[in-house]
N, C-alpha and C. Protein backbone atom coordinates (compact mmCIF):
# COMPACT_ATOMS: atom_id res chain seq x y z
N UNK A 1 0.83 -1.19 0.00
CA UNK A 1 0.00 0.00 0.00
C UNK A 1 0.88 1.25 0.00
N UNK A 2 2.29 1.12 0.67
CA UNK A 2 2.67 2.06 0.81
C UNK A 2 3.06 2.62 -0.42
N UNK A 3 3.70 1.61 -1.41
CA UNK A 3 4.65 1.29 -2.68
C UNK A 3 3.64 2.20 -3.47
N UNK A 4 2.45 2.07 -3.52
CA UNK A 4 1.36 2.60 -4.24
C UNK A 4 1.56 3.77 -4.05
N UNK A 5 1.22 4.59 -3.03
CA UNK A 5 0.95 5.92 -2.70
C UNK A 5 2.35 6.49 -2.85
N UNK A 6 3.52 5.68 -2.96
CA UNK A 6 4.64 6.53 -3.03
C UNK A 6 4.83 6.90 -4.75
N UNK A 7 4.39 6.18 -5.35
CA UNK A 7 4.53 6.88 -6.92
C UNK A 7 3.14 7.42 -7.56
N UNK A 8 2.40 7.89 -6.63
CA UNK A 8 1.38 8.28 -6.57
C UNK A 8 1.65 9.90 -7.11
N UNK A 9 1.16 10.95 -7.92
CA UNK A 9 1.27 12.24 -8.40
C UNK A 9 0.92 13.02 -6.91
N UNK A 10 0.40 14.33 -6.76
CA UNK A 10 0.04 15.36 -5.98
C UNK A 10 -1.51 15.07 -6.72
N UNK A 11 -1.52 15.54 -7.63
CA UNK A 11 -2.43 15.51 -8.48
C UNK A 11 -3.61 14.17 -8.53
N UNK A 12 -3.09 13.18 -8.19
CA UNK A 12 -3.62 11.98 -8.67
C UNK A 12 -4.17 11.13 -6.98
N UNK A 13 -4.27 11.85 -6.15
CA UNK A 13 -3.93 11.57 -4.68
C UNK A 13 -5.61 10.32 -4.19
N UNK A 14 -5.94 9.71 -4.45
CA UNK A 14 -7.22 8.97 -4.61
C UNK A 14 -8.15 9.69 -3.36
N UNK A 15 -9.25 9.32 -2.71
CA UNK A 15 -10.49 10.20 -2.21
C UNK A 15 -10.55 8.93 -1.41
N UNK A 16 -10.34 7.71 -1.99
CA UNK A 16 -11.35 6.55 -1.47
C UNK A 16 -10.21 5.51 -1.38
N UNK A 17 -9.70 4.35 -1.31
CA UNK A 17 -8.93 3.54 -0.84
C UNK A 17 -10.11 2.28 -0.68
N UNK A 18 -9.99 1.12 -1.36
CA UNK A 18 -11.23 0.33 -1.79
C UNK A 18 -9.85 -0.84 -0.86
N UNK A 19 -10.55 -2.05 -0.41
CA UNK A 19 -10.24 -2.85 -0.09
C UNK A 19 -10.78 -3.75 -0.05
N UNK A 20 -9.99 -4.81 0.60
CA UNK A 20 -11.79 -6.52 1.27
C UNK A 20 -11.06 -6.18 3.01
N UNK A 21 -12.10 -6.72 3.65
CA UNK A 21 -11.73 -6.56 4.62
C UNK A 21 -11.08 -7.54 6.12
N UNK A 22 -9.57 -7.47 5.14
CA UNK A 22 -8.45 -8.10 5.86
C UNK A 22 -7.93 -7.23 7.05
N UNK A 23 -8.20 -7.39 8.34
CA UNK A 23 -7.29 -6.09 8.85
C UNK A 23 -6.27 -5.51 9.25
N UNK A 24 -5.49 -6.19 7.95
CA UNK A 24 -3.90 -5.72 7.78
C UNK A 24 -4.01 -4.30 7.26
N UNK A 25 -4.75 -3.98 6.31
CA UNK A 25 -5.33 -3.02 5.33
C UNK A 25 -5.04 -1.97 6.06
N UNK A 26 -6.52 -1.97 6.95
CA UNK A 26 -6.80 -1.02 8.13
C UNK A 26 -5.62 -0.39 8.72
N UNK A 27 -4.90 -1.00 9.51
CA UNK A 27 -3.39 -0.61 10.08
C UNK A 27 -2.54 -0.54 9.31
N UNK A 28 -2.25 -0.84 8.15
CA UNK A 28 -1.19 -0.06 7.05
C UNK A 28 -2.00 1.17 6.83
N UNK A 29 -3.22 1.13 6.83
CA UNK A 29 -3.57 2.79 6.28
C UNK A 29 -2.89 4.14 7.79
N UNK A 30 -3.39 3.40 8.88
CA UNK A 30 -3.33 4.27 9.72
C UNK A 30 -1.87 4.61 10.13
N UNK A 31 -1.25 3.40 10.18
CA UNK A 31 0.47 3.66 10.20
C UNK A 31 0.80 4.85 9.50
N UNK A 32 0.43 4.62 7.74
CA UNK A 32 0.68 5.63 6.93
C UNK A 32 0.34 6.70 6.89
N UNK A 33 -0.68 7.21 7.61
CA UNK A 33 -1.38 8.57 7.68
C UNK A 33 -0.76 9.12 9.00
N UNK A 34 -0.13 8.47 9.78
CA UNK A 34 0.37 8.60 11.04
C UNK A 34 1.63 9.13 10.43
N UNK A 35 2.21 8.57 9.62
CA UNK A 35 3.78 8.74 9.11
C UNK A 35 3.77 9.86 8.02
N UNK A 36 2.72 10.15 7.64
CA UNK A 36 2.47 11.17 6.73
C UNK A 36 2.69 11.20 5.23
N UNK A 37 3.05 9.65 4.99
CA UNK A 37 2.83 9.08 3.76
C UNK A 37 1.57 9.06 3.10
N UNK A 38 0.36 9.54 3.74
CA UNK A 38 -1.16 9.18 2.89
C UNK A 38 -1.58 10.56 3.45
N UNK A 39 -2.12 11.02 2.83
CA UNK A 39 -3.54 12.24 3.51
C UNK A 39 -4.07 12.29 4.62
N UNK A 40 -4.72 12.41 5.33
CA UNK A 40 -5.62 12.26 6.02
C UNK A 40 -7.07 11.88 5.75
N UNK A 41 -7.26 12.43 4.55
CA UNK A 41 -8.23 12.86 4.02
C UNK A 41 -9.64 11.51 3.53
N UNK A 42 -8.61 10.90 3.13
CA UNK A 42 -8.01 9.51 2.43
C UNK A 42 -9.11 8.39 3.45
N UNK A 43 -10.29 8.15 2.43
CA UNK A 43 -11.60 7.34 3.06
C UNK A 43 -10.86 5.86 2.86
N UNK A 44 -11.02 5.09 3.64
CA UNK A 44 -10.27 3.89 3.58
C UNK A 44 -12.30 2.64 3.53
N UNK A 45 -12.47 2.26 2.51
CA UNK A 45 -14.00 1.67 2.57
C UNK A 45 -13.29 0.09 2.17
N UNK A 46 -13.50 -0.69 2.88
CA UNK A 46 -13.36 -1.79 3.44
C UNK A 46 -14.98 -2.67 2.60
N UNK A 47 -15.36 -2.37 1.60
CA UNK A 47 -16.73 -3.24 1.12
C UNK A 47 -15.76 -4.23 0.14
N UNK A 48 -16.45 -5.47 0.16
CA UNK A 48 -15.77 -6.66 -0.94
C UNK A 48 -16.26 -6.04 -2.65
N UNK A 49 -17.31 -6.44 -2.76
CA UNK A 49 -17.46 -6.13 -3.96
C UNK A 49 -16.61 -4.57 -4.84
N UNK A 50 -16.52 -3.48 -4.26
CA UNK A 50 -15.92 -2.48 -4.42
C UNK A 50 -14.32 -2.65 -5.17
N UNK A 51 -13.82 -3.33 -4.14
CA UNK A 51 -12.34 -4.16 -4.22
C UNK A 51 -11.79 -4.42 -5.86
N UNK A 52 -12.97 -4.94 -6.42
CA UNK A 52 -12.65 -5.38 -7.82
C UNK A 52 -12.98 -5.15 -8.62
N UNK A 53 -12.91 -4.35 -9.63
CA UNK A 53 -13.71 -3.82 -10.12
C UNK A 53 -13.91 -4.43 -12.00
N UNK A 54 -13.27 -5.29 -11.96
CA UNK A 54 -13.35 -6.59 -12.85
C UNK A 54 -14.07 -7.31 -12.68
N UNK A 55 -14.42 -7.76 -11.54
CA UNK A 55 -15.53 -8.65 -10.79
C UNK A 55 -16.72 -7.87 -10.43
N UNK A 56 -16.67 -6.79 -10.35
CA UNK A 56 -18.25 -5.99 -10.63
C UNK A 56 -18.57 -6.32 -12.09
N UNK A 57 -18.14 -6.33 -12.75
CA UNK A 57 -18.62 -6.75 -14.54
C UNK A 57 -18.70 -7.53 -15.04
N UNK A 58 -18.35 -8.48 -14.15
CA UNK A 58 -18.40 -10.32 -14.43
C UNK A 58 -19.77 -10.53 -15.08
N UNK A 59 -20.79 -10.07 -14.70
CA UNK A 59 -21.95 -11.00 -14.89
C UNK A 59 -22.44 -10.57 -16.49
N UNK A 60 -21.96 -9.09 -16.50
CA UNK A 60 -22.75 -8.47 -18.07
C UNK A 60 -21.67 -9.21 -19.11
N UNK A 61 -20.06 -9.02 -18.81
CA UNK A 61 -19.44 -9.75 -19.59
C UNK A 61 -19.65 -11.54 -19.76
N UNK A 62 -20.41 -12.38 -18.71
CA UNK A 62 -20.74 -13.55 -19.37
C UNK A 62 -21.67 -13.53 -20.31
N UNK A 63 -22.72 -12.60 -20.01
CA UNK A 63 -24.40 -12.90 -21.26
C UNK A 63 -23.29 -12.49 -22.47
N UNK A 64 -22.59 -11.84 -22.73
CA UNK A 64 -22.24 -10.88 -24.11
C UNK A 64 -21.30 -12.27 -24.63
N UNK A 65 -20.22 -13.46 -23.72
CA UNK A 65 -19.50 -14.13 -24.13
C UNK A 65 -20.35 -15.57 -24.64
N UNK A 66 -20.74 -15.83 -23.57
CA UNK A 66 -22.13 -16.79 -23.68
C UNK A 66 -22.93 -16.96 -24.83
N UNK A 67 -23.37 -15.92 -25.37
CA UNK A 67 -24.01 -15.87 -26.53
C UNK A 67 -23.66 -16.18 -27.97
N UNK A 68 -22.26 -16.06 -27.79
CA UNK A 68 -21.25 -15.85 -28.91
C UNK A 68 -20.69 -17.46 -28.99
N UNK A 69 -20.81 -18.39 -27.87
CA UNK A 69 -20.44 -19.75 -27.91
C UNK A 69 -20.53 -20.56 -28.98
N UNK A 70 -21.77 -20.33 -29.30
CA UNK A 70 -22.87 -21.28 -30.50
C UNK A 70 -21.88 -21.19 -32.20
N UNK A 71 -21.17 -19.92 -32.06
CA UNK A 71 -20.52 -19.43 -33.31
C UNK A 71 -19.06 -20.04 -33.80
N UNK A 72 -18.88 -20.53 -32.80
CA UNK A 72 -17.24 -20.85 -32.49
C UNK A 72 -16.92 -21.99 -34.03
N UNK A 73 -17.35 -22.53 -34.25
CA UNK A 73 -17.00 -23.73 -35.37
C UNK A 73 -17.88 -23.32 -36.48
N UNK A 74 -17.34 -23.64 -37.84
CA UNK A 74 -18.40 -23.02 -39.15
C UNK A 74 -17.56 -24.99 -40.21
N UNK A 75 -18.52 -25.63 -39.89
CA UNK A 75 -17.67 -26.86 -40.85
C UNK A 75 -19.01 -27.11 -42.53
């Protein structure tokens, strides 16, 4: 987490901090905000689904792949 925020811009500084909720997470955030490596500012949201945001789209990307199965062979 830290590795992240250290090549992180001024500019580019995130709002939100998405995680699952391991609570290693939690105490690397606070270490770091303690050490003055992160913001303060800096919402740390601990929801699973959030976390991935590849896996939020899972379900629309199966109907669209799914459909396309039937096509695969032309003999």
């Amino acid at each position: 987490l830290g590795k992240i925020l250290n090549n992180v811009k001024k500019w580019q500084i995130p709002r939100f901090i998405n995680t699952d909720k391991a609570p290693a997470y939690g105490r690397a955030l606070a270490l770091l905000k303690r050490e003055g490596r992160c913001p303060s500012d800096v919402e740390h949201r601990q929801i699973k689904y959030r976390n991935n945001v590849i896996e939020c789209d899972h379900g629309k990307l199966k109907r669209i792949i799914g459909a396309t199965l039937g096509f695969k062979s032309m003999k």
